[in-house]
Protein backbone atom coordinates (compact mmCIF):
# COMPACT_ATOMS: atom_id res chain seq x y z
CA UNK A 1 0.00 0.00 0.00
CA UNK A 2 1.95 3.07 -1.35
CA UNK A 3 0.71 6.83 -0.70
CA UNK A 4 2.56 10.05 -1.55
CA UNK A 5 1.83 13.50 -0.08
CA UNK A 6 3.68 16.83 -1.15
CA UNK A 7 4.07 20.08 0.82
CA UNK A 8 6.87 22.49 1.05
CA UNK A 9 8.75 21.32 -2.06
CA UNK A 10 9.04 18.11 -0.52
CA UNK A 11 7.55 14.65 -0.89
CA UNK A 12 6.64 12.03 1.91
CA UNK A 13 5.92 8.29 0.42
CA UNK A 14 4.91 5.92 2.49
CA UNK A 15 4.59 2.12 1.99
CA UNK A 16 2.57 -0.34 4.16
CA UNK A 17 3.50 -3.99 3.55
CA UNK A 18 0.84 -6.78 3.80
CA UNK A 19 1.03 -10.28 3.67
CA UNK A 20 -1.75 -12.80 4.24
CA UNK A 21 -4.06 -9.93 5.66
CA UNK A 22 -1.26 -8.68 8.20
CA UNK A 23 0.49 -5.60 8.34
CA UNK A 24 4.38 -6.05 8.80
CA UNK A 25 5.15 -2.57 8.89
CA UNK A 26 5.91 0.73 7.09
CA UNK A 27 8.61 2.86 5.94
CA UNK A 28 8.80 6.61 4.72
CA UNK A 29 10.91 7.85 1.80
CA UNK A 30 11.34 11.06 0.81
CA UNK A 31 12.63 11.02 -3.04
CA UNK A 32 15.05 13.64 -4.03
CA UNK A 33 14.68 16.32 -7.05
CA UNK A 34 10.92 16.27 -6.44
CA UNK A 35 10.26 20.41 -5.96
CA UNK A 36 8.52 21.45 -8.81
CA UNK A 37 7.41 17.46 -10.13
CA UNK A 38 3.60 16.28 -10.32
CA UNK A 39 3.08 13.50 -7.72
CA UNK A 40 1.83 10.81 -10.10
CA UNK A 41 4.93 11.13 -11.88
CA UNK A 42 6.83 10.74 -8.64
CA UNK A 43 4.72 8.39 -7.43
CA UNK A 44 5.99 6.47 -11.14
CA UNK A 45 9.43 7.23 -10.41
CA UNK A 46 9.08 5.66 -7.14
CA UNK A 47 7.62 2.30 -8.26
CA UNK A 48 10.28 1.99 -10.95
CA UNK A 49 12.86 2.24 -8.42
CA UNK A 50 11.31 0.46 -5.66
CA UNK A 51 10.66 -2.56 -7.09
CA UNK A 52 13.63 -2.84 -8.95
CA UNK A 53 14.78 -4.09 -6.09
CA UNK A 54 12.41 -6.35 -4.41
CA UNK A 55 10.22 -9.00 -6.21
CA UNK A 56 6.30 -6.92 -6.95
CA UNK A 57 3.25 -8.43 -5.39
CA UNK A 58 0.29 -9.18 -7.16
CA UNK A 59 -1.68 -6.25 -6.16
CA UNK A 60 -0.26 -3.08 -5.20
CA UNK A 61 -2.30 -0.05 -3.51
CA UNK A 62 -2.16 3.69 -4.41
CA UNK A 63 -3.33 6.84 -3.47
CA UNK A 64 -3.62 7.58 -6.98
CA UNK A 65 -2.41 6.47 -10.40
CA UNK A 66 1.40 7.07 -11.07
CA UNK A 67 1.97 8.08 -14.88
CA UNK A 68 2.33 5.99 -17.40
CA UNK A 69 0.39 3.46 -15.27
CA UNK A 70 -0.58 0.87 -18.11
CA UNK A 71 2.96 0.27 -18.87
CA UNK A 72 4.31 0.37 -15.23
CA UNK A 73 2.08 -2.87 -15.08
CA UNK A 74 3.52 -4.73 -17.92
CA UNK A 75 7.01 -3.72 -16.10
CA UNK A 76 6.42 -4.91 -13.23
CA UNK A 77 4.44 -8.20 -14.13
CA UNK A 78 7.53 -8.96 -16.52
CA UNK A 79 10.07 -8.47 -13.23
CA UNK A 80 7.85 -10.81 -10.93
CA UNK A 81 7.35 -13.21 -13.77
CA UNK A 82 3.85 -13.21 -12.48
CA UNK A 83 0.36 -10.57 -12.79
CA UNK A 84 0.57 -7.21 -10.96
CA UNK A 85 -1.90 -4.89 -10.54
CA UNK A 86 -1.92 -1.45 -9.72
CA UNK A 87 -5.18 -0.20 -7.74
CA UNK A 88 -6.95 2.77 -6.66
CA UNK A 89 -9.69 1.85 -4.35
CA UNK A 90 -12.25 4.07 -4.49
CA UNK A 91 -14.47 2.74 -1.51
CA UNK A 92 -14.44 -0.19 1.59
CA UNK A 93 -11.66 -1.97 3.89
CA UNK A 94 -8.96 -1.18 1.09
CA UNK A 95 -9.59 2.44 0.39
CA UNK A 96 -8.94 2.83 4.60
CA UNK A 97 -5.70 1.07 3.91
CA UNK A 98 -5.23 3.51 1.46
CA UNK A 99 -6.30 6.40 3.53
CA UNK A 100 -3.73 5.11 6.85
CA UNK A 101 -0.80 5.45 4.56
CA UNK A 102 -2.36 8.76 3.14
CA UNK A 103 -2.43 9.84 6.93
CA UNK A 104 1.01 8.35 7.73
CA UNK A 105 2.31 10.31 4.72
CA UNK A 106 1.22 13.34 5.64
CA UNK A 107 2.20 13.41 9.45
CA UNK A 108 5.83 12.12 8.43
CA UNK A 109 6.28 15.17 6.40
CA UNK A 110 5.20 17.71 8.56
CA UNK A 111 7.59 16.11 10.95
CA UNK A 112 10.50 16.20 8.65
CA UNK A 113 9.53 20.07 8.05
CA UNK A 114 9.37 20.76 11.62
CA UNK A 115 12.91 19.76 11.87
CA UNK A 116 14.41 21.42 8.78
CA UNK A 117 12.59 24.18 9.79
CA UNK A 118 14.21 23.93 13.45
CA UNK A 119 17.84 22.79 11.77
CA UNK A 120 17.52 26.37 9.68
CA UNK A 121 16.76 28.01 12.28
CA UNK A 122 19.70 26.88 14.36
CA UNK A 123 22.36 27.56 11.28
CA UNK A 124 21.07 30.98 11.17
CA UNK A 125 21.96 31.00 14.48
CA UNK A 126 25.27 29.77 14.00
CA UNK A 127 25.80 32.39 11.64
CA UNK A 128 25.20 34.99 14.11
CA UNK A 129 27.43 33.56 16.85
CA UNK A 130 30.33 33.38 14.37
CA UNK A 131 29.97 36.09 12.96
CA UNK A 132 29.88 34.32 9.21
CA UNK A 133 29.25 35.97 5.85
CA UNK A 134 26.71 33.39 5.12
CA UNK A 135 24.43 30.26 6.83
CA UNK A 136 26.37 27.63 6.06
CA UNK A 137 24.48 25.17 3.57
CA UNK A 138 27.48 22.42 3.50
CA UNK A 139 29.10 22.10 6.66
CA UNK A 140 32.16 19.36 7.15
CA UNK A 141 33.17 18.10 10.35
CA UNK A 142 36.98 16.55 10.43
CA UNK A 143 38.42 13.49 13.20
CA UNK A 144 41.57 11.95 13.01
CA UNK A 145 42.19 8.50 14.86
CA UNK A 146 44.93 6.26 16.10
CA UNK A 147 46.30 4.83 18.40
CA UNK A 148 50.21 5.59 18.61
CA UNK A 149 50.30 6.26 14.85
CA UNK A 150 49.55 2.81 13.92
CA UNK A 151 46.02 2.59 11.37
CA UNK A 152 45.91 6.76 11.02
CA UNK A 153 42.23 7.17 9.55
CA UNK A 154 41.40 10.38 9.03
CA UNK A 155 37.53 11.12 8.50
CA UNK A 156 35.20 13.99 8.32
CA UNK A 157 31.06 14.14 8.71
CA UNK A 158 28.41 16.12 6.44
CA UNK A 159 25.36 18.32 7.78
CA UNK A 160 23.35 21.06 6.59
CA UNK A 161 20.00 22.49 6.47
CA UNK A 162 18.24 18.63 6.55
CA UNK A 163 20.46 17.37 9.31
CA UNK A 164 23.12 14.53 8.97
CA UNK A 165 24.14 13.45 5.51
CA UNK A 166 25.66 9.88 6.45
CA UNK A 167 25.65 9.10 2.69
CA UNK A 168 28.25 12.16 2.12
CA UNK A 169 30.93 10.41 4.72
CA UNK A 170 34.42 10.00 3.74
CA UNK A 171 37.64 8.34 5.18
CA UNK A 172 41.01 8.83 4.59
CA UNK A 173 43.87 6.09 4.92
CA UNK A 174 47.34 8.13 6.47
CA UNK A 175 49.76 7.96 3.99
CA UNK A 176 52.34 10.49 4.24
CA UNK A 177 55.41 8.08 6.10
CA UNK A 178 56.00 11.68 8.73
CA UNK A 179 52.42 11.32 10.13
CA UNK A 180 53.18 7.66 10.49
CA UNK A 181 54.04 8.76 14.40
CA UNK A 182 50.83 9.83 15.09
CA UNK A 183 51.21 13.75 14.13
CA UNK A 184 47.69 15.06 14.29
CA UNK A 185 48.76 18.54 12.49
CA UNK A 186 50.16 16.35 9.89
CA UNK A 187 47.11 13.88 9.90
CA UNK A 188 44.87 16.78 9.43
CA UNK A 189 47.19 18.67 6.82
CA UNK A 190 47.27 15.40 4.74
CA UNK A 191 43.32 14.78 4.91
CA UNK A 192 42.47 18.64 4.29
CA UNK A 193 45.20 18.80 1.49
CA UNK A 194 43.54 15.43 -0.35
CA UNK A 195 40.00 16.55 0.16
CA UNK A 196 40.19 19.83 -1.46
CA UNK A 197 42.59 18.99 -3.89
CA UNK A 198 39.84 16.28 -4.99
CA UNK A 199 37.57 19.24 -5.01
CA UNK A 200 39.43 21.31 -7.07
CA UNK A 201 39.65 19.03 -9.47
CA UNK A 202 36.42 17.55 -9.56
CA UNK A 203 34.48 20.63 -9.26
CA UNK A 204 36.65 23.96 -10.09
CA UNK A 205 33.48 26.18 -10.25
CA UNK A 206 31.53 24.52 -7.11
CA UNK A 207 28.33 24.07 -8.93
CA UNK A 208 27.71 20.77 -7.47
CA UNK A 209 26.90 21.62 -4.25
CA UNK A 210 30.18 19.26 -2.77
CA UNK A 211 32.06 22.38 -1.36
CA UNK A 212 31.55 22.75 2.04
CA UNK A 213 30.22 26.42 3.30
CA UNK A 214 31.68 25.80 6.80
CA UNK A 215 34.66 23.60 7.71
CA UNK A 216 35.30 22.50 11.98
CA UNK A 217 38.21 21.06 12.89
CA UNK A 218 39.05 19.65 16.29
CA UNK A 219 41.48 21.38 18.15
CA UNK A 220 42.36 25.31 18.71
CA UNK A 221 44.58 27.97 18.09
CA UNK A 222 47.89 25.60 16.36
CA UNK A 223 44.94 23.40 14.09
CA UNK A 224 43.50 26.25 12.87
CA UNK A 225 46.52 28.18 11.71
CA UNK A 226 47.65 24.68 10.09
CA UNK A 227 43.67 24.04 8.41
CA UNK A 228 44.35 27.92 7.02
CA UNK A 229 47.98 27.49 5.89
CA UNK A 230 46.22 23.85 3.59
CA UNK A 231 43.77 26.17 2.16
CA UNK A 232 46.06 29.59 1.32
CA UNK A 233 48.62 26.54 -0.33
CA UNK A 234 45.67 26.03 -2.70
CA UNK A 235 44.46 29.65 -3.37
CA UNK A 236 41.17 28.93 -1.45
CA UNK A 237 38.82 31.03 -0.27
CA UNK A 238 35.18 31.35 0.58
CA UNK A 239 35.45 28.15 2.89
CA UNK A 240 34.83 28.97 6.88
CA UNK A 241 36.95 27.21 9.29
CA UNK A 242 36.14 27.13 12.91
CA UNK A 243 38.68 25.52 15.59
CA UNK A 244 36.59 23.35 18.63
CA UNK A 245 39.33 22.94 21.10
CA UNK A 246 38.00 20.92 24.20
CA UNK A 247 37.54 21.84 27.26
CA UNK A 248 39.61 21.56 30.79
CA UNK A 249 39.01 17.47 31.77
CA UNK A 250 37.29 17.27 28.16
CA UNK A 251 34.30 18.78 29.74
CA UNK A 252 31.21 18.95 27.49
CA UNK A 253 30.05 22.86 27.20
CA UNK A 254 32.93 24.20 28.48
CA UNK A 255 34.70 24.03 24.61
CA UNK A 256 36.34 27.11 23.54
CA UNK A 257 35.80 27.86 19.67
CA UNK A 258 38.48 29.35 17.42
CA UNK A 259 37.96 31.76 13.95
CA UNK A 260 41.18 33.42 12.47
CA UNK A 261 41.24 36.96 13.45
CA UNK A 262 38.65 36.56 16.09
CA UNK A 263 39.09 35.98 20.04
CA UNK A 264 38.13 32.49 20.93
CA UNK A 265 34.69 32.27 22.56
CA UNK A 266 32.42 30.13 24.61
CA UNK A 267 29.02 29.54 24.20
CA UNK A 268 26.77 29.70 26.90
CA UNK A 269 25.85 25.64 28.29
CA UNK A 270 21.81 25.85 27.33
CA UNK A 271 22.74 27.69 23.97
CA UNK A 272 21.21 25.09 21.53
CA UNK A 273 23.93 25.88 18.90
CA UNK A 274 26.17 24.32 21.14
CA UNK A 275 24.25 21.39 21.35
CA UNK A 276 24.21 21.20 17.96
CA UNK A 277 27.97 21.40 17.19
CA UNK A 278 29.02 18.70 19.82
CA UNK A 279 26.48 16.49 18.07
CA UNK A 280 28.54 16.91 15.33
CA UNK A 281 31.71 17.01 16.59
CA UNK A 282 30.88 13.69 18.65
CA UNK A 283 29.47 12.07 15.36
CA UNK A 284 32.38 12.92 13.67
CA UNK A 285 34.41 10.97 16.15
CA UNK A 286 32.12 8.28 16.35
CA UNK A 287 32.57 7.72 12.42
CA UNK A 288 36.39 8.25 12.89
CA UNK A 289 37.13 5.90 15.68
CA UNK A 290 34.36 2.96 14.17
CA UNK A 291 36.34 3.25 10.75
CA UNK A 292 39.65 3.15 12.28
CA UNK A 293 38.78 0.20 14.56
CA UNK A 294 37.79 -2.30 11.28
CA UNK A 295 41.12 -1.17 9.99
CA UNK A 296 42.70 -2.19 12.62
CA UNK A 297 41.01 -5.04 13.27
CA UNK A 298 41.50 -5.98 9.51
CA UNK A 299 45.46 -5.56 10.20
CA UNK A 300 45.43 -7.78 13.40
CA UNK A 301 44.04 -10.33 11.54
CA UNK A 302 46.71 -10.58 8.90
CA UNK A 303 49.37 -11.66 11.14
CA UNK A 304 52.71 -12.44 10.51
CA UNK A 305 51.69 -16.25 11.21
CA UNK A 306 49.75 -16.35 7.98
CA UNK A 307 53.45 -16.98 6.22
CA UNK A 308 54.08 -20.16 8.02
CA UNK A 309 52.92 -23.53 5.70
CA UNK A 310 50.57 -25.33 8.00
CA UNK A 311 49.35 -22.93 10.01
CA UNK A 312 45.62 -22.29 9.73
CA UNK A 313 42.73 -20.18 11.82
CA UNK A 314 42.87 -22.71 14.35
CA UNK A 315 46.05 -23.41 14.92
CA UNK A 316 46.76 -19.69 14.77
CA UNK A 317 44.22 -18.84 17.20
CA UNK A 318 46.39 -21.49 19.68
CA UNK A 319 49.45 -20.03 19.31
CA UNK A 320 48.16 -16.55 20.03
CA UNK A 321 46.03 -17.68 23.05
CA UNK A 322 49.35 -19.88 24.28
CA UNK A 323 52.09 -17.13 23.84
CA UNK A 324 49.97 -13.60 23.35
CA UNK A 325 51.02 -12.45 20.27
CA UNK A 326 52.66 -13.26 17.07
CA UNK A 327 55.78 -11.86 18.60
CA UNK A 328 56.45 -14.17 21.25
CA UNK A 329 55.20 -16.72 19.14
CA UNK A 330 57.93 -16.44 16.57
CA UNK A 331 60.94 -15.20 19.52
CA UNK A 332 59.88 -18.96 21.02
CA UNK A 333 61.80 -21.99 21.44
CA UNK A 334 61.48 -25.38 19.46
CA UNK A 335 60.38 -26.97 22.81
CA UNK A 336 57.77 -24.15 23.98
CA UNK A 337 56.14 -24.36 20.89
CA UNK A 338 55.74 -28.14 20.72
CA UNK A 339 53.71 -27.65 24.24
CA UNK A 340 51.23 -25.56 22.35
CA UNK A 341 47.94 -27.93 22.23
CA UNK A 342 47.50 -29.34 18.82
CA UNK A 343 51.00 -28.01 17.87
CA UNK A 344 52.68 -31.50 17.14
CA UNK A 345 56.61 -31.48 16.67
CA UNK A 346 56.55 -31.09 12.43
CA UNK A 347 54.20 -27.85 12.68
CA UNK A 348 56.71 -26.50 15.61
CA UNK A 349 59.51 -27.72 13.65
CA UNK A 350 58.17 -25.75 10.55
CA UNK A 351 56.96 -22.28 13.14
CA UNK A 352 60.47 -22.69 14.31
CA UNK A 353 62.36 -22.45 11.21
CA UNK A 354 60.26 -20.31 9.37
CA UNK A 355 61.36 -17.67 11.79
CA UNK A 356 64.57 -18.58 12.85
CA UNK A 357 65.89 -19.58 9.17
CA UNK A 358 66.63 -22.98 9.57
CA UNK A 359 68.77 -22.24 12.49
């Protein structure tokens, strides 16, 4: 059961899911480049989409006829190798399924309105406090994270007027061997460097909407001077940068916030623009520290005990529990390792020479 519902230059479609006479729940979209398009030929759009994807049922409910209707059909009955049928009920039990989605749709939009509404509202506020030439449409959010150098990812968020963009997230693998010591000015040189180097190349006149209005960094006075010096190498300008350095014990809403040419200021604990930057600035790490975690995990896994012939997961897994890492396992002796369980003396023979050459 599919209904759409369009306010604001925005549209809410929402599809029930039946089976057998039970509902097994519902799910809004809200389909992009929709502003100035009639609903039945989003509505169209939407179907295309949608069920290239998942297998049609035989009978699909809607609020109204998408375009082209007739030869959606024949589409869709060709991709579920079976009869489909696209319905407008027009009166009993299935027009009220019809109507609940309606409903469903509607409420679900003026929700998402309310909050793009409140987001605005709170980047206009931003503006103010900062003191910016502009409300800040694309706003990035940068992390670095490590742990003694080893795994450097460096990440940064989106957000804007509609909130968190998750699908806008980027990482960046450390490369540069002199941040391979864990130098977060060089971490965050290298990842601001790459970024709008990609930028400049991929979209010289920022038409496309990928240039960030607004750039926050983590850290203060020495992070911003190096974010600046990244973007005056580049002859960039037009791009915000604000410093969030934290503050004394890492105390939420007592951050201090740094602008070039501007005294560093604190914002007052209930001010909701503070609110909102920490949510970013802890999503930001969040996304950071998750991406540099499977990296690292990915790198524990490929040990140096993958080289020896004859030693698979579980045998591996027994050396590591029995000596602690891969380390001690190839620094031990011929005897220690034949008292590994299910180590017999050929495999310790072969552990033993792989690392100790024969010798």
């Amino acid at each position: 059961v599919i209904a759409a519902h369009a306010e604001g230059g925005q549209v809410c479609v929402q599809a029930f899911f039946y089976r057998a006479g039970s509902n097994y729940g519902n799910r809004a979209y809200y389909p992009a480049h929709t502003k100035d398009a009639e609903l039945a030929d989003v509505l169209a759009a939407f179907l295309a989409q949608f069920y290239s994807e998942r297998l049609p049922p035989r009978l699909v409910l809607v609020d109204r006829l998408p375009s082209d209707a007739l030869l959606l059909t024949e589409a869709l009955t060709v991709k579920a190798g079976h009869k489909v049928e696209l319905r407008q009920p027009k009166r009993g039990g299935l027009r009220d399924l019809v109507e609940i989605a309606s409903r469903n749709a509607r409420e679900a939009l003026a929700r998402r309105l309310a909050d793009h509404a409140s987001q605005a509202r709170l980047l206009e506020q931003l503006a103010e406090r900062f003191d910016l030439e502009t409300v800040p449409k694309r706003i990035e959010v940068y992390d670095n994270s490590h742990i003694q150098g080893s795994n450097a990812v460096g990440a940064f968020i989106v957000a804007g007027p509609e909130g968190l963009d998750k699908k806008q997230y980027r990482t960046f693998t450390i490369k540069a061997p002199e941040t391979g010591s864990g130098d977060d000015y060089g971490m965050m040189r290298e990842v601001l460097g790459r970024r709008f180097l990609l930028l400049m190349k991929e979209d010289p006149e920022r038409q496309s909407g990928t240039w960030p209005d607004l750039v926050l960094i983590d850290g203060g006075a020495g992070q911003l001077a190096a974010a600046l010096a990244v973007l005056d190498d580049h002859g960039i300008d037009g791009v915000a940068l604000i410093g969030v350095a934290k503050g004394p014990d890492r105390d939420a809403g007592r951050e201090r916030f740094f602008r070039t040419g501007h005294e560093p200021v604190m914002l007052d604990h209930r001010d909701p623009v503070l609110y909102l930057m920490q949510r970013w600035r802890d999503e930001a790490h969040r996304f950071a520290i998750t991406r540099h975690r499977g990296k690292r995990a990915k790198a524990i896994g490929q040990s140096v005990l993958d080289g020896v012939a004859g030693i698979g997961g579980k045998r591996k897994k027994a050396l590591l529990n029995h000596f602690g890492s891969a380390r001690d396992v190839a620094a031990a002796s011929l005897d220690d390792l034949e008292q590994v369980p299910g180590i017999n003396k050929a495999v310790a023979r072969a552990i033993h020479d792989h690392f100790h050459e024969g010798g």
